[in-house]
C-alpha atoms as a PDB file:
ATOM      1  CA  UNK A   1       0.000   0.000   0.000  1.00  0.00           C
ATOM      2  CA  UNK A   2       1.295   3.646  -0.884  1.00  0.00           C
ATOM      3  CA  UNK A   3       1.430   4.605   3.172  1.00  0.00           C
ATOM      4  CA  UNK A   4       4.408   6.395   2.625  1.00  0.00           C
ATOM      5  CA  UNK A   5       4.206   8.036  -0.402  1.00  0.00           C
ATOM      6  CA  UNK A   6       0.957   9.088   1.119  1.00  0.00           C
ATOM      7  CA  UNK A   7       2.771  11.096   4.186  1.00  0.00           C
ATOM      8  CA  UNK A   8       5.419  12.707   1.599  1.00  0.00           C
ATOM      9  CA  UNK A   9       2.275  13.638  -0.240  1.00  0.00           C
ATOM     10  CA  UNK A  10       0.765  15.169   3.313  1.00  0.00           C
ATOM     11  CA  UNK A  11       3.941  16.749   4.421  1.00  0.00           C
ATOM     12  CA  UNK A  12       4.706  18.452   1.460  1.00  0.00           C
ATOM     13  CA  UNK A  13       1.132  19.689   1.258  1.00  0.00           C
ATOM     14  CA  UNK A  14       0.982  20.972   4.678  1.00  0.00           C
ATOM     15  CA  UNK A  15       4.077  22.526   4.111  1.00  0.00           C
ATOM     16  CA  UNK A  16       1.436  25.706   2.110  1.00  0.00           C
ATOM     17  CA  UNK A  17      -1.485  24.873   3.830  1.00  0.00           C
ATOM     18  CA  UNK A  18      -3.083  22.783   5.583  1.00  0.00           C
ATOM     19  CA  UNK A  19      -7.006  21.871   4.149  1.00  0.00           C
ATOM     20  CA  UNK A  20      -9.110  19.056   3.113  1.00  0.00           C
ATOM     21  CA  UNK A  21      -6.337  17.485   1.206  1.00  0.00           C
ATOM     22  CA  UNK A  22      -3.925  16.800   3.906  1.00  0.00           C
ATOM     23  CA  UNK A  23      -6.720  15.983   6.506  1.00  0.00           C
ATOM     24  CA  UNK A  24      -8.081  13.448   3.851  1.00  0.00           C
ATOM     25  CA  UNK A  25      -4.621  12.027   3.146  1.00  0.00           C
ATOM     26  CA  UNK A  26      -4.090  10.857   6.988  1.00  0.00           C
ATOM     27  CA  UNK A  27      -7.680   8.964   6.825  1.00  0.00           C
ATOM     28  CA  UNK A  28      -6.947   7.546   3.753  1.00  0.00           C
ATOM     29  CA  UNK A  29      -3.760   6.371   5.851  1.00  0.00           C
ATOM     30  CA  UNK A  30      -5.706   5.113   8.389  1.00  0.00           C
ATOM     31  CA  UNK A  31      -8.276   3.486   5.860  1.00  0.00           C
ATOM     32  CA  UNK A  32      -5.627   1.478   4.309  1.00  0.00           C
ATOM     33  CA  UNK A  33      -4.248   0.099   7.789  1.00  0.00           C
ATOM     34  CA  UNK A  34      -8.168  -0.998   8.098  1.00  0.00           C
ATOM     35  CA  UNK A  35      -7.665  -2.569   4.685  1.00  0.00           C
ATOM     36  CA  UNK A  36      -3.999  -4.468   6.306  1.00  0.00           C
ATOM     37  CA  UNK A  37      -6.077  -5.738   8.950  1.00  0.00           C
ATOM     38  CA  UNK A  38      -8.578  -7.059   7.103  1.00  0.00           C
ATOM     39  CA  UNK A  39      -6.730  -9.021   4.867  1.00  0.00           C
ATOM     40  CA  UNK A  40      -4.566 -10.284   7.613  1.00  0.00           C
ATOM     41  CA  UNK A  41      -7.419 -11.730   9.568  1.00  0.00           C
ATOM     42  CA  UNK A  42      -8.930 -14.288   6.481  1.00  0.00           C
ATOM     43  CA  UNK A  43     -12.740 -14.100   6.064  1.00  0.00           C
ATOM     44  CA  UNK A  44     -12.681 -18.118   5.854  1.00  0.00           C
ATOM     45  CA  UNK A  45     -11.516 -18.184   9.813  1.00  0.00           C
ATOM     46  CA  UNK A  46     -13.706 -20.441  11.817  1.00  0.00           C
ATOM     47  CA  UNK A  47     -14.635 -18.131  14.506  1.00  0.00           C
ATOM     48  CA  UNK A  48     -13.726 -20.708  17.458  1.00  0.00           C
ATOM     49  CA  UNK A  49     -13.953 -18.161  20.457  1.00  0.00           C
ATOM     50  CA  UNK A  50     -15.303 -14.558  21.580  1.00  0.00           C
ATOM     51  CA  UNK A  51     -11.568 -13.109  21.347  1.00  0.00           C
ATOM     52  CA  UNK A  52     -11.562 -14.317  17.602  1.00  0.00           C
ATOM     53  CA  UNK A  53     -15.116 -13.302  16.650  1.00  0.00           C
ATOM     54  CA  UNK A  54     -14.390  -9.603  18.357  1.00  0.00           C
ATOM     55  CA  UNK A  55     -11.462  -9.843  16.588  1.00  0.00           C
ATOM     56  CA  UNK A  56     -12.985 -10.833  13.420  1.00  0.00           C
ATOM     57  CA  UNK A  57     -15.640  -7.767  13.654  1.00  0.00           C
ATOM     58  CA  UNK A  58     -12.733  -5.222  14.540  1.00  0.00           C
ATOM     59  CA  UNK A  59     -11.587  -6.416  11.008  1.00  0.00           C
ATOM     60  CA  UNK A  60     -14.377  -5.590   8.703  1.00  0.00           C
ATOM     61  CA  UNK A  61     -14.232  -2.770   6.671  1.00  0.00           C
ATOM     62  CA  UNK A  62     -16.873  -0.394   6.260  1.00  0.00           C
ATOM     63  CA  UNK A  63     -18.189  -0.530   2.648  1.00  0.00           C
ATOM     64  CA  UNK A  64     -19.051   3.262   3.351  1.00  0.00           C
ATOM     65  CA  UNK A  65     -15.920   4.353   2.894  1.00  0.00           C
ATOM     66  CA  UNK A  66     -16.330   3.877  -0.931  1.00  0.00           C
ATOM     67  CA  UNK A  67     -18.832   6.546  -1.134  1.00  0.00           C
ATOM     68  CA  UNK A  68     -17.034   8.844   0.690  1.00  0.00           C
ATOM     69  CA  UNK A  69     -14.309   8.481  -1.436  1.00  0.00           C
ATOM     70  CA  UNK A  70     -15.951   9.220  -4.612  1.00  0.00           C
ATOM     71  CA  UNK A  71     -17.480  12.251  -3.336  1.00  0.00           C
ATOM     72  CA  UNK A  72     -13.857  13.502  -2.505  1.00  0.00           C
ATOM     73  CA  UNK A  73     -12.985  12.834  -5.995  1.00  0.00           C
ATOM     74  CA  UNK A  74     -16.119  15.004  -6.989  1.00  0.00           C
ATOM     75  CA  UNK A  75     -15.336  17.780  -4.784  1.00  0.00           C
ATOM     76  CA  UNK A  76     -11.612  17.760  -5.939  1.00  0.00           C
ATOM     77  CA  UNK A  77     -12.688  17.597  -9.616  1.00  0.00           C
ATOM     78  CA  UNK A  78     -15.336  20.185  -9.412  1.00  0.00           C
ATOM     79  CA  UNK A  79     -12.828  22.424  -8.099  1.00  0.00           C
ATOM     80  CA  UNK A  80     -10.661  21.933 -11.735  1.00  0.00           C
ATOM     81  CA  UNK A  81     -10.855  22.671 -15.144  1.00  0.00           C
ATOM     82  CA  UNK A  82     -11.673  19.762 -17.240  1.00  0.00           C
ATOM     83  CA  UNK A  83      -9.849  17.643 -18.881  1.00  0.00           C
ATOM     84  CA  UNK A  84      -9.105  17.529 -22.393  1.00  0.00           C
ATOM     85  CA  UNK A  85      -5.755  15.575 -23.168  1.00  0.00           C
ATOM     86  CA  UNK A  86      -3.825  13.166 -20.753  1.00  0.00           C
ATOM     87  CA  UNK A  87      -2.148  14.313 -17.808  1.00  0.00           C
ATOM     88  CA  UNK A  88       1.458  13.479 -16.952  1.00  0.00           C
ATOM     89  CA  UNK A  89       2.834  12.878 -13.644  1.00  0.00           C
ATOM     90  CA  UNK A  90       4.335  16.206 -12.133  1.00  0.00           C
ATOM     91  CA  UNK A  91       2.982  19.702 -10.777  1.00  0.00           C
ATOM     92  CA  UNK A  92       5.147  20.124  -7.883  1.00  0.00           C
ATOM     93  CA  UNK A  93       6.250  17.585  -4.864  1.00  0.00           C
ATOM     94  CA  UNK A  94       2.946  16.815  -3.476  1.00  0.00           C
ATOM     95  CA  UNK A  95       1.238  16.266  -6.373  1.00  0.00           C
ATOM     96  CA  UNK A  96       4.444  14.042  -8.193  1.00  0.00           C
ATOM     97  CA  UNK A  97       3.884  11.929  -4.814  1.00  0.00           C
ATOM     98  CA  UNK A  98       0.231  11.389  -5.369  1.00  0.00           C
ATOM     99  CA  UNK A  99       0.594  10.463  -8.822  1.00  0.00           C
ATOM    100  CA  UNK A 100       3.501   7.809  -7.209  1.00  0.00           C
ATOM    101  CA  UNK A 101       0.696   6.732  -4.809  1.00  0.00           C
ATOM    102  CA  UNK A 102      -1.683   6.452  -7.866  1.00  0.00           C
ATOM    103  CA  UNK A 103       0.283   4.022  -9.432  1.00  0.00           C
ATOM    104  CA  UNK A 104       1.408   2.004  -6.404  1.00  0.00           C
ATOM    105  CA  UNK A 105      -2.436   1.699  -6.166  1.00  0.00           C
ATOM    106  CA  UNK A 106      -2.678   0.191  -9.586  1.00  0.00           C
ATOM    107  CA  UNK A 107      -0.685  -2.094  -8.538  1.00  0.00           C
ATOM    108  CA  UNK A 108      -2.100  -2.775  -5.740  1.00  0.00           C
ATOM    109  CA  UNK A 109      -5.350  -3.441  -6.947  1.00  0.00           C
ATOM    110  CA  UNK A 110      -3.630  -5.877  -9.603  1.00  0.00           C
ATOM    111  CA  UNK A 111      -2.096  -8.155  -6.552  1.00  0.00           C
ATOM    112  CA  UNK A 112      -5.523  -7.675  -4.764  1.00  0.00           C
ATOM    113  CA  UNK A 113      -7.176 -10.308  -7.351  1.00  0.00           C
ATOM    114  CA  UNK A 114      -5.524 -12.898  -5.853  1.00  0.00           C
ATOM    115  CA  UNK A 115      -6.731 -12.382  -2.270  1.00  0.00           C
ATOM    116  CA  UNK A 116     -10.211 -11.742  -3.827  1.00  0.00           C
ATOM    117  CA  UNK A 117     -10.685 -14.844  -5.584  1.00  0.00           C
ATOM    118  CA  UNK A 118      -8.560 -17.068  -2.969  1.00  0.00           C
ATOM    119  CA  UNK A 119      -9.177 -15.159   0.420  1.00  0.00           C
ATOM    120  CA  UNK A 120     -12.000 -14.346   0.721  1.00  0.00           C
ATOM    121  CA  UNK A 121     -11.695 -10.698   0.806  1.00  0.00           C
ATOM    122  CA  UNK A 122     -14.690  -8.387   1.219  1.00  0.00           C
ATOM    123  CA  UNK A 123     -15.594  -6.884  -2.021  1.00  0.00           C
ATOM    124  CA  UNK A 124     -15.891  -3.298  -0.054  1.00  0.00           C
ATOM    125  CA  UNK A 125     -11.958  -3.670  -0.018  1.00  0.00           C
ATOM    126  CA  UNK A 126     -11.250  -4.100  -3.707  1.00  0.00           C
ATOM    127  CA  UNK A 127     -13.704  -2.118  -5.313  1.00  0.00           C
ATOM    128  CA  UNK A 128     -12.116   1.174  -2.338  1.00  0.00           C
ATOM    129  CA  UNK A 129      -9.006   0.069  -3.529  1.00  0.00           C
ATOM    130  CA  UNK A 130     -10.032   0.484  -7.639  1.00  0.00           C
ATOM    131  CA  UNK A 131     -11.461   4.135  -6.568  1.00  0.00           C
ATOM    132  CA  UNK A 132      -8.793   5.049  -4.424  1.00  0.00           C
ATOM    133  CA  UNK A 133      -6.291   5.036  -7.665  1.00  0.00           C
ATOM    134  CA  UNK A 134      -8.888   7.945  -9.208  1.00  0.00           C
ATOM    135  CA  UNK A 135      -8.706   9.967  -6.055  1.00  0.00           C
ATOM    136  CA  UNK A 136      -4.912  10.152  -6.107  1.00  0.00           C
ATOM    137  CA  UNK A 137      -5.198  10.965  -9.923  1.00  0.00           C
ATOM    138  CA  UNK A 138      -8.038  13.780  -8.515  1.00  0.00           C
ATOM    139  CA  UNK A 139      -6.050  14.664  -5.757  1.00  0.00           C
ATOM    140  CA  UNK A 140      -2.667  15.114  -7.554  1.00  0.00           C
ATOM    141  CA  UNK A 141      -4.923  17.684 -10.053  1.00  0.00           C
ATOM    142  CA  UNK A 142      -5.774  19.606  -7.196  1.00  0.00           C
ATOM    143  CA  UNK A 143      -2.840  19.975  -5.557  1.00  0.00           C
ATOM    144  CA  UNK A 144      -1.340  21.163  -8.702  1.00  0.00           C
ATOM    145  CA  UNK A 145      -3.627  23.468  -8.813  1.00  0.00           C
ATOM    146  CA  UNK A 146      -3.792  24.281  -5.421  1.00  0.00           C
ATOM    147  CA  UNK A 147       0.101  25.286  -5.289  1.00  0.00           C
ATOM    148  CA  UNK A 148      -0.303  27.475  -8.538  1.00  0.00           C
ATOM    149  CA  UNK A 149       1.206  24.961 -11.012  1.00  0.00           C
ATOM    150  CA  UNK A 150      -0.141  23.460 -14.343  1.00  0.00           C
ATOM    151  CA  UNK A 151      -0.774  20.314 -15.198  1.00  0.00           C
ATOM    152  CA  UNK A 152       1.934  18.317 -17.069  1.00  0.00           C
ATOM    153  CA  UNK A 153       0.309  17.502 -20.693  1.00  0.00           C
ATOM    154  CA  UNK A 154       0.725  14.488 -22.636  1.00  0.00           C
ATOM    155  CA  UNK A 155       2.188  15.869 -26.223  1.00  0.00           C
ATOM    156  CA  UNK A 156       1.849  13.056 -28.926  1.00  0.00           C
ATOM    157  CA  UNK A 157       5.313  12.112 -30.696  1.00  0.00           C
ATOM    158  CA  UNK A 158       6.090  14.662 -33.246  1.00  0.00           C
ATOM    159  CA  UNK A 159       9.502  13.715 -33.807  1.00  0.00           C
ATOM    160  CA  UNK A 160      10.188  15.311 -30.616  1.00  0.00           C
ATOM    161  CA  UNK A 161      10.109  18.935 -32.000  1.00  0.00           C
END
């Protein structure tokens, strides 16, 4: 999981202000220790004991969390000007490290498939997982923004002129 990138990304954000975007950052931080817990403690555990069934309920994830992730990526979109060609990574430290954590994400979410299909793992925790990737992407946009930069645009090969 992208915890660290994810503090870099915080740091250097609180480092101009501090806002939704860092405050979100350290609960996504704490979301994805929720997620590391969940997947440690296998959904397939017989429950042989109170300690293990509390601990098995301290372990669930809270499918909730999805939808307050995508309306974070609303509010961070609706604050930017749309898109209209692909957008590199770049736009300043904080926003380089959220495009990092985007990607770690993606991969992520690729090695998550596995524990899906052979773990057991709530569905809650893959399909957070899939949206968390767009928030970075959102949240890198805004922070770009946010810091007075532009985005970094794609340019199709031209013969590099």
């Amino acid at each position: 999981m992208p915890n660290d990138y994810i503090a870099i990304a915080a740091q250097e954000h609180s480092l101009t202000e501090k806002n939704n975007l860092h405050n979100d950052l350290i609960t996504i931080q704490s979301r994805l220790q929720d997620i590391n817990s969940h997947i440690a403690f296998p959904r397939k555990t017989i429950i042989i004991n109170d300690q293990l069934k509390e601990m098995f309920e301290k372990t669930k994830f809270n499918p909730n969390n999805i939808d307050i992730l995508e309306q974070k990526i609303d509010t961070y979109m609706n604050h930017l000007p749309p898109l209209h060609n692909f957008v590199l990574p770049g736009g300043g430290h904080c926003a380089a490290s959220l495009h990092i954590c985007r990607s770690v994400c993606r991969r992520v979410e690729r090695e998550m498939v596995n524990f899906y299909l052979n773990m057991d793992v709530d569905k809650s925790v893959f399909r957070y997982v899939n949206r968390l990737s767009d928030y970075f992407f959102a949240a890198a946009r805004y922070a770009t923004h946010k810091n007075k930069r532009i985005d970094v645009i794609y340019k199709p090969d031209k013969n590099w002129n």
